[in-house]
Protein backbone atom coordinates (compact mmCIF):
# COMPACT_ATOMS: atom_id res chain seq x y z
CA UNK A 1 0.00 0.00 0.00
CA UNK A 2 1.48 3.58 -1.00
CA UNK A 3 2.10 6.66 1.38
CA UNK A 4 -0.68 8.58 1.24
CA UNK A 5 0.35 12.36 -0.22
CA UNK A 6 1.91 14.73 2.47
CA UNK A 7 1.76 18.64 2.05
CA UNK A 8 5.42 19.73 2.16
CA UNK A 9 4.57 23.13 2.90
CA UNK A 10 1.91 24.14 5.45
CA UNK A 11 1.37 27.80 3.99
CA UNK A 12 -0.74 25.34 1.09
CA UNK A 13 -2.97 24.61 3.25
CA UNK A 14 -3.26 28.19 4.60
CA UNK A 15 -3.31 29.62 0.39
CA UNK A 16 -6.46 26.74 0.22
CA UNK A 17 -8.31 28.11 2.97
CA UNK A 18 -7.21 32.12 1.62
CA UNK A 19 -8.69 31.34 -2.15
CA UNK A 20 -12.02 29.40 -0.01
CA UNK A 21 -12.42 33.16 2.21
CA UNK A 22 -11.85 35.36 -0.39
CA UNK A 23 -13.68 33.93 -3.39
CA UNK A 24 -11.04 33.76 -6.20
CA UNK A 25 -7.69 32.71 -6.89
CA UNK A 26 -6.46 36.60 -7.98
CA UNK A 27 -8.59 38.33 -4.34
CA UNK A 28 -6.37 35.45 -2.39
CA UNK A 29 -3.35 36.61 -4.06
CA UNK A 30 -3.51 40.07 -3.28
CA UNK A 31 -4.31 39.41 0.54
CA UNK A 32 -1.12 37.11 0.51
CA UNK A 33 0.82 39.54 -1.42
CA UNK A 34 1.31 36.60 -4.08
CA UNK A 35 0.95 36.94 -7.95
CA UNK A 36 -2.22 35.00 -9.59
CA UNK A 37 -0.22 32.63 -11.15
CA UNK A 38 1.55 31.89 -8.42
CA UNK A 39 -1.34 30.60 -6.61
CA UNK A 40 -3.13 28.49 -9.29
CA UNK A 41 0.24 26.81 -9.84
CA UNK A 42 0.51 25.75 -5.67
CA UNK A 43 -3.34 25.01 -6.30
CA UNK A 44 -2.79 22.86 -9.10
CA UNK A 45 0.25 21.01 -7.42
CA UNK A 46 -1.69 20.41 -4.61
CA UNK A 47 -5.10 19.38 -6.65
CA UNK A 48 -2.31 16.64 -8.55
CA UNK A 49 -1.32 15.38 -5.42
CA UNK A 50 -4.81 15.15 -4.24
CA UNK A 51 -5.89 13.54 -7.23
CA UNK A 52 -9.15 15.26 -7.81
CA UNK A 53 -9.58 18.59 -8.38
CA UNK A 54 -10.14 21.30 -5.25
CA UNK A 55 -11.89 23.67 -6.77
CA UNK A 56 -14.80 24.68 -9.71
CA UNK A 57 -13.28 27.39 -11.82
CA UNK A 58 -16.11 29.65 -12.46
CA UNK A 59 -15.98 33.49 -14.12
CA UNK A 60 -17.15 34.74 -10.81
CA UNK A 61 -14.64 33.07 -9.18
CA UNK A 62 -13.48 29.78 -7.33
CA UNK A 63 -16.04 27.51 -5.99
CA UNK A 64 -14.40 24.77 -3.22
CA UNK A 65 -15.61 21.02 -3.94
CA UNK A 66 -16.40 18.22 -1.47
CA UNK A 67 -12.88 17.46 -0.80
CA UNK A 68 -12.00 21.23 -1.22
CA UNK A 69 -14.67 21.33 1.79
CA UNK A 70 -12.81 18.95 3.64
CA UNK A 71 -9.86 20.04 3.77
CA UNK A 72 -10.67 24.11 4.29
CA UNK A 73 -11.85 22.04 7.60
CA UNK A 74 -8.91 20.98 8.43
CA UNK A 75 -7.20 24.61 7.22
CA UNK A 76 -9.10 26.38 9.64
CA UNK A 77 -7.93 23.72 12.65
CA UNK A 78 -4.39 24.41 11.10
CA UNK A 79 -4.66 28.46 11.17
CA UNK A 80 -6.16 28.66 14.55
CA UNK A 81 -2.81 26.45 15.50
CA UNK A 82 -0.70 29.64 13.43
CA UNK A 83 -2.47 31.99 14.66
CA UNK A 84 -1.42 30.85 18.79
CA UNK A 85 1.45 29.76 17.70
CA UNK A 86 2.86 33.05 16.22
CA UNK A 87 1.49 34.59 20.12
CA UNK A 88 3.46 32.01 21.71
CA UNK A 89 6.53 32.84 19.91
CA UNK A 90 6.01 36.46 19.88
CA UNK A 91 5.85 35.99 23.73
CA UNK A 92 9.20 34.26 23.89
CA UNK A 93 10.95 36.72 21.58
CA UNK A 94 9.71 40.02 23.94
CA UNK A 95 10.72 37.89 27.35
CA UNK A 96 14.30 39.41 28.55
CA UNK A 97 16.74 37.04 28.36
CA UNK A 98 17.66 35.36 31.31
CA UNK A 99 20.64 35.60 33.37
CA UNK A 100 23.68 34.45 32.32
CA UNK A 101 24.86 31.95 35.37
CA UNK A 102 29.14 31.68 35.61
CA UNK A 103 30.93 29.55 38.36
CA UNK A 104 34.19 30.79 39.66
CA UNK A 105 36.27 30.64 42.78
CA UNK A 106 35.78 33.91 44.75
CA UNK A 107 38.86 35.72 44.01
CA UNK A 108 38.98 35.08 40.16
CA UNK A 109 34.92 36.61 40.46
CA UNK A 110 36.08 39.47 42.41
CA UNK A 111 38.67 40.40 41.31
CA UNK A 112 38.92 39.93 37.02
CA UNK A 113 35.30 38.95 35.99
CA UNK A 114 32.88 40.85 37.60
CA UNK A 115 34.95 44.26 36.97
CA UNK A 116 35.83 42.90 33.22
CA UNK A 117 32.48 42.25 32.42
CA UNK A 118 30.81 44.88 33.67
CA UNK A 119 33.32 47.67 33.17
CA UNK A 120 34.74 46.33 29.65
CA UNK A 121 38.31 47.08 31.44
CA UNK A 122 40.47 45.15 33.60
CA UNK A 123 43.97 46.32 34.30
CA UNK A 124 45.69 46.48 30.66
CA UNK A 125 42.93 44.73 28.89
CA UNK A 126 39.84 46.35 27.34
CA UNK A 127 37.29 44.58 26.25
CA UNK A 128 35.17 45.34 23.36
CA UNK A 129 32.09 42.36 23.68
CA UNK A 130 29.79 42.06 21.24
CA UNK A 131 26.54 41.58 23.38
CA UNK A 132 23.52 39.98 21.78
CA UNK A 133 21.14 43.33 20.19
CA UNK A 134 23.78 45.60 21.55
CA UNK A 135 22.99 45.71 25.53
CA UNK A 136 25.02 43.54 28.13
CA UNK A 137 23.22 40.43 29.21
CA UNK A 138 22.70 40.20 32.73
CA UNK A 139 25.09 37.82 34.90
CA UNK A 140 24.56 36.19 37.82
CA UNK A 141 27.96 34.79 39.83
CA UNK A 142 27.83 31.29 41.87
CA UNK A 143 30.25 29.50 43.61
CA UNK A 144 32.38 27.43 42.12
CA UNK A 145 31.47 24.27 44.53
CA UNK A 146 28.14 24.23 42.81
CA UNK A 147 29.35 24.22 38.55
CA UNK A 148 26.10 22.37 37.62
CA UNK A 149 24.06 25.13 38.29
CA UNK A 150 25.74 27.29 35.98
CA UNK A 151 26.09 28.14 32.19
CA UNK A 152 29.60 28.65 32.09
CA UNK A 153 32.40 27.78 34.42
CA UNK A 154 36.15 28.64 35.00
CA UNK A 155 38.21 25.69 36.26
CA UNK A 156 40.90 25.59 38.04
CA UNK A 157 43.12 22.89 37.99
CA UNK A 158 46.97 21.44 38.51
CA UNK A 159 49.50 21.48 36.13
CA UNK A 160 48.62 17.92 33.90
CA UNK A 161 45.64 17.92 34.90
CA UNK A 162 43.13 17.81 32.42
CA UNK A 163 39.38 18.37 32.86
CA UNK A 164 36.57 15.82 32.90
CA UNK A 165 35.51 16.25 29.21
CA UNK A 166 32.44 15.25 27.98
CA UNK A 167 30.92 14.83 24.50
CA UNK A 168 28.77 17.72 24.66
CA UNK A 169 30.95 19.96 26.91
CA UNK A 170 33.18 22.95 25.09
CA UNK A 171 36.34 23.24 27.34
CA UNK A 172 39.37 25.86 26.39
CA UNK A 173 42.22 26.80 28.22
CA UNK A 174 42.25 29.75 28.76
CA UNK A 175 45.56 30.66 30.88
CA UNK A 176 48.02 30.14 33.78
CA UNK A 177 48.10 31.79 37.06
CA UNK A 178 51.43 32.06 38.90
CA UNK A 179 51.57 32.73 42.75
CA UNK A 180 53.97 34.16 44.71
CA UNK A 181 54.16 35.40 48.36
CA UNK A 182 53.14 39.34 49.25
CA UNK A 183 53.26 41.17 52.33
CA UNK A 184 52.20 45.08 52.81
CA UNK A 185 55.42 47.27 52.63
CA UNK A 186 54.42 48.00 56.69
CA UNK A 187 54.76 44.93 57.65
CA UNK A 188 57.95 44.39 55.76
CA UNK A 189 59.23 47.60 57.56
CA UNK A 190 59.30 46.22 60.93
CA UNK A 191 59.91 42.56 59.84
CA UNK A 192 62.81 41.25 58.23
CA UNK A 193 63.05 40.27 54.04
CA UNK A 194 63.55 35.88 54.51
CA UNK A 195 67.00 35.18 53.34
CA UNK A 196 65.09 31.97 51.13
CA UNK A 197 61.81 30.76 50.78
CA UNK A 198 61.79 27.95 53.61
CA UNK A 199 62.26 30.82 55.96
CA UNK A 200 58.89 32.03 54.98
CA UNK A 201 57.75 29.47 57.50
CA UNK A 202 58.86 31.55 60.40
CA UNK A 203 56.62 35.02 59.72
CA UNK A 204 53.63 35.56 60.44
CA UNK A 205 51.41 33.94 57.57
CA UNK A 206 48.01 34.60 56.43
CA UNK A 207 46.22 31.65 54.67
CA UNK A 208 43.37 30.72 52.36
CA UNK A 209 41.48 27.34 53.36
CA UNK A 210 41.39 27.12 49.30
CA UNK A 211 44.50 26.84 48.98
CA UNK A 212 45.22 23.28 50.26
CA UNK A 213 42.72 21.42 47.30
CA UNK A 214 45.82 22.81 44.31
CA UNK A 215 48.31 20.51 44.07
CA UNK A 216 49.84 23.11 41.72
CA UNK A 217 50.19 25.18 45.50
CA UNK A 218 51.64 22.48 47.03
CA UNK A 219 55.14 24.54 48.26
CA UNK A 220 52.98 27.04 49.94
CA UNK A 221 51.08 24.37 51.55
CA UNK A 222 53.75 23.02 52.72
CA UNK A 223 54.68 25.93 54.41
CA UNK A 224 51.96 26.33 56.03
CA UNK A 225 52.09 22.96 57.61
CA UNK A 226 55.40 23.36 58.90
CA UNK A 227 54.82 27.19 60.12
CA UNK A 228 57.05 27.52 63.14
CA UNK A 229 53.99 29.71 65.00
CA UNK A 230 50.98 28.30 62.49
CA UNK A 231 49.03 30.18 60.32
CA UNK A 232 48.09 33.98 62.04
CA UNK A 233 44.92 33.76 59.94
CA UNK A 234 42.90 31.46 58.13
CA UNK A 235 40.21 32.23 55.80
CA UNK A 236 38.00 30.85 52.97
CA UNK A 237 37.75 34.09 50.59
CA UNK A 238 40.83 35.88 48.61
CA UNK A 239 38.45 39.34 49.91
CA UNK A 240 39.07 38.33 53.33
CA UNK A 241 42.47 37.62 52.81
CA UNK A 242 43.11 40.68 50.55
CA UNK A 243 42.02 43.02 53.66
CA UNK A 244 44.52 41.88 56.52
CA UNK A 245 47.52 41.52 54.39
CA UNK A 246 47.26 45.04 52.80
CA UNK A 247 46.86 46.30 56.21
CA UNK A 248 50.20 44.70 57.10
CA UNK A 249 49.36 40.97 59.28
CA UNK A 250 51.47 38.95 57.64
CA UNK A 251 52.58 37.71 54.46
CA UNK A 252 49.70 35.83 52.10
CA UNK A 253 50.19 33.29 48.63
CA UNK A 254 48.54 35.87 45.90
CA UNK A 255 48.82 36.10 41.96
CA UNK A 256 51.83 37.87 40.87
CA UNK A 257 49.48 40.89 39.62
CA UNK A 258 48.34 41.68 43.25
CA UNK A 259 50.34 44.45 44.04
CA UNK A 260 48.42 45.94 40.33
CA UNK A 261 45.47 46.24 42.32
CA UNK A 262 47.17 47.60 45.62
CA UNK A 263 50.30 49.87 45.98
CA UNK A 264 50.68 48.98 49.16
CA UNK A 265 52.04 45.43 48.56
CA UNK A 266 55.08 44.04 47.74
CA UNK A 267 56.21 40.83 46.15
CA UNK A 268 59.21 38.68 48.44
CA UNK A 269 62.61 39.54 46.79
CA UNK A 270 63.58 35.68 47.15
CA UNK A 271 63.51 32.63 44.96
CA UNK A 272 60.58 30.90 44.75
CA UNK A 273 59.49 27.48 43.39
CA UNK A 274 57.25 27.20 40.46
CA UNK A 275 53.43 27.78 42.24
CA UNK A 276 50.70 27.83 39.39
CA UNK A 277 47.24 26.70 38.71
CA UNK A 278 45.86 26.50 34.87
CA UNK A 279 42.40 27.66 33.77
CA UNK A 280 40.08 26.81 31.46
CA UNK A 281 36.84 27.61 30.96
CA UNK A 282 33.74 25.19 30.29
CA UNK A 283 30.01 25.33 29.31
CA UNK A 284 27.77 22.61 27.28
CA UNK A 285 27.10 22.86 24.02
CA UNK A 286 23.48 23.07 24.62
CA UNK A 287 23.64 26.40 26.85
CA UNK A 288 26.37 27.45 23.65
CA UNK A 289 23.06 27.79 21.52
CA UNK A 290 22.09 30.70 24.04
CA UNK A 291 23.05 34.02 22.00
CA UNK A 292 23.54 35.45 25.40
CA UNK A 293 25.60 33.01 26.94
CA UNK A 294 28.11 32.50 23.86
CA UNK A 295 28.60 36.14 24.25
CA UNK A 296 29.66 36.08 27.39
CA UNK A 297 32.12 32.77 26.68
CA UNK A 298 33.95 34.32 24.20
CA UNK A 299 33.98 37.62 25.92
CA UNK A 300 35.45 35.89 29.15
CA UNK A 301 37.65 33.74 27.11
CA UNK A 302 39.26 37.02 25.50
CA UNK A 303 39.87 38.59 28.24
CA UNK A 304 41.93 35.66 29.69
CA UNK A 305 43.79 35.15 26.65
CA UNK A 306 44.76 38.49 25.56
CA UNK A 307 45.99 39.27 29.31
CA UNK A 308 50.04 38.88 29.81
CA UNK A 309 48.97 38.47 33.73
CA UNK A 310 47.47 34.92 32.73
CA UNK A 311 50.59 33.58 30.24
């Protein structure tokens, strides 16, 4: 038994049920801004496939038959269907796009995203996105202990280590961030330079919790564990870290740009082993789709790769 005939094009149906309302193949033409011919040629294709014809051609116009009947039926079914269709997706198209959701450690958020992003500038980068319709999609920040949640996410990982790829999941790497120990030039003042960096061990140190999950900080952590007094602080953001250490507690593990954001710090004029985490940044493929969200991957992943603070 053969297939029955399938209309290809849906707008057939609608130009049957146009040429039923308005009479006449040349008055449905002009109300679908289509030329004459035009229509008695989709009429005709679809009368072929029909096998019988759809309408009686008459001087005062086009008269439907039984199976024209039928299927202007149908046609009406099918543009009542348009018709709340075309209000469901003009409903979509005026919603505001949602937030864009990124997943970052703390610092990394505070620090280079949140003020590149919304500021387009970012110590001697500026960024130039292109933003989907010209305006800035909005972004909301989570932590990085919670990556399913979000659109986009920066990793940060040890040196080797590679991240747990998936089919459907669009990783890049996107840089390397070297550490190195800082202390405010106050504290320094009243506290002697360490002649290496095992003598580190002996000041007064100011730690982040974070710190002890990157192998790639495993010197530092060190350190720490073997601190002749222990740690003077410990704390679980870089903001809370940031504030003691500029006003002169102790000497903290930063990023070698951190005395870009404060004068008041000063990297230790010693040797140091090789301390460094990589990033890369991730997001499915699916979320990738988003205008919005691609905008704001490729925007973040400029701004990491153009940066000499990240190489």
């Amino acid at each position: 038994m053969s297939e029955p005939p399938v209309i290809s094009d849906w707008n057939d149906a609608l130009l049957l049920l146009a040429v039923i309302q308005r009479g006449s193949f040349s008055a449905a033409a002009q109300s679908l801004g289509l030329d004459q011919a035009t229509v008695s040629r989709r009429i005709a294709a679809l009368e072929r496939k029909a096998g019988r014809p759809l309408f009686h051609r008459r001087k005062s116009g086009a008269q439907p038959t039984t199976a024209g009947l039928v299927l202007a039926e149908v046609a009406q079914k099918l543009e009542h269907i348009a018709l709340e269709f075309g209000k469901a997706f003009s409903a979509i198209a005026e919603t505001p796009t949602r937030a864009v959701t990124i997943s970052a450690s703390e610092g990394i958020i505070a620090f280079y995203l949140a003020p590149g992003l919304l500021h387009g500038e970012i110590g001697p980068i500026v960024c130039q996105p292109k933003w989907p319709e010209g305006r800035m999609p909005s972004l909301r920040f989570v932590s990085e202990d919670n990556p399913s949640e979000a659109d986009i996410v920066v990793l940060t990982l040890a040196p080797g280590e590679l991240p747990n790829s998936r089919a459907a999941l669009r990783v890049r790497h996107i840089g390397t961030m070297r550490f190195m120990p800082f202390a405010a030039k106050a504290y320094l003042a009243n506290a002697s330079m360490p002649k290496d960096f095992d003598a580190v061990r002996d000041m007064a140190l100011l730690n982040h919790d974070r710190y002890r999950k990157d192998r790639g900080l495993e010197p530092w952590n060190a350190i720490v564990s073997s601190a002749t007094r222990g740690p003077a602080l410990s704390v679980d953001t870089t903001s809370g870290l940031f504030r003691p250490l500029v006003s002169g507690c102790g000497v903290a593990l930063l990023p070698r740009y951190a005395h870009l954001y404060e004068g008041a710090l000063t990297a230790l004029d010693i040797p140091i082993p090789d301390m460094r985490i990589e990033l890369w940044l991730a997001a499915h493929e699916d979320s990738l789709r988003e205008p919005a969200v691609r905008a704001v991957y490729d925007t973040v992943a400029d701004m990491f790769l153009r940066s000499p603070w990240f190489r």
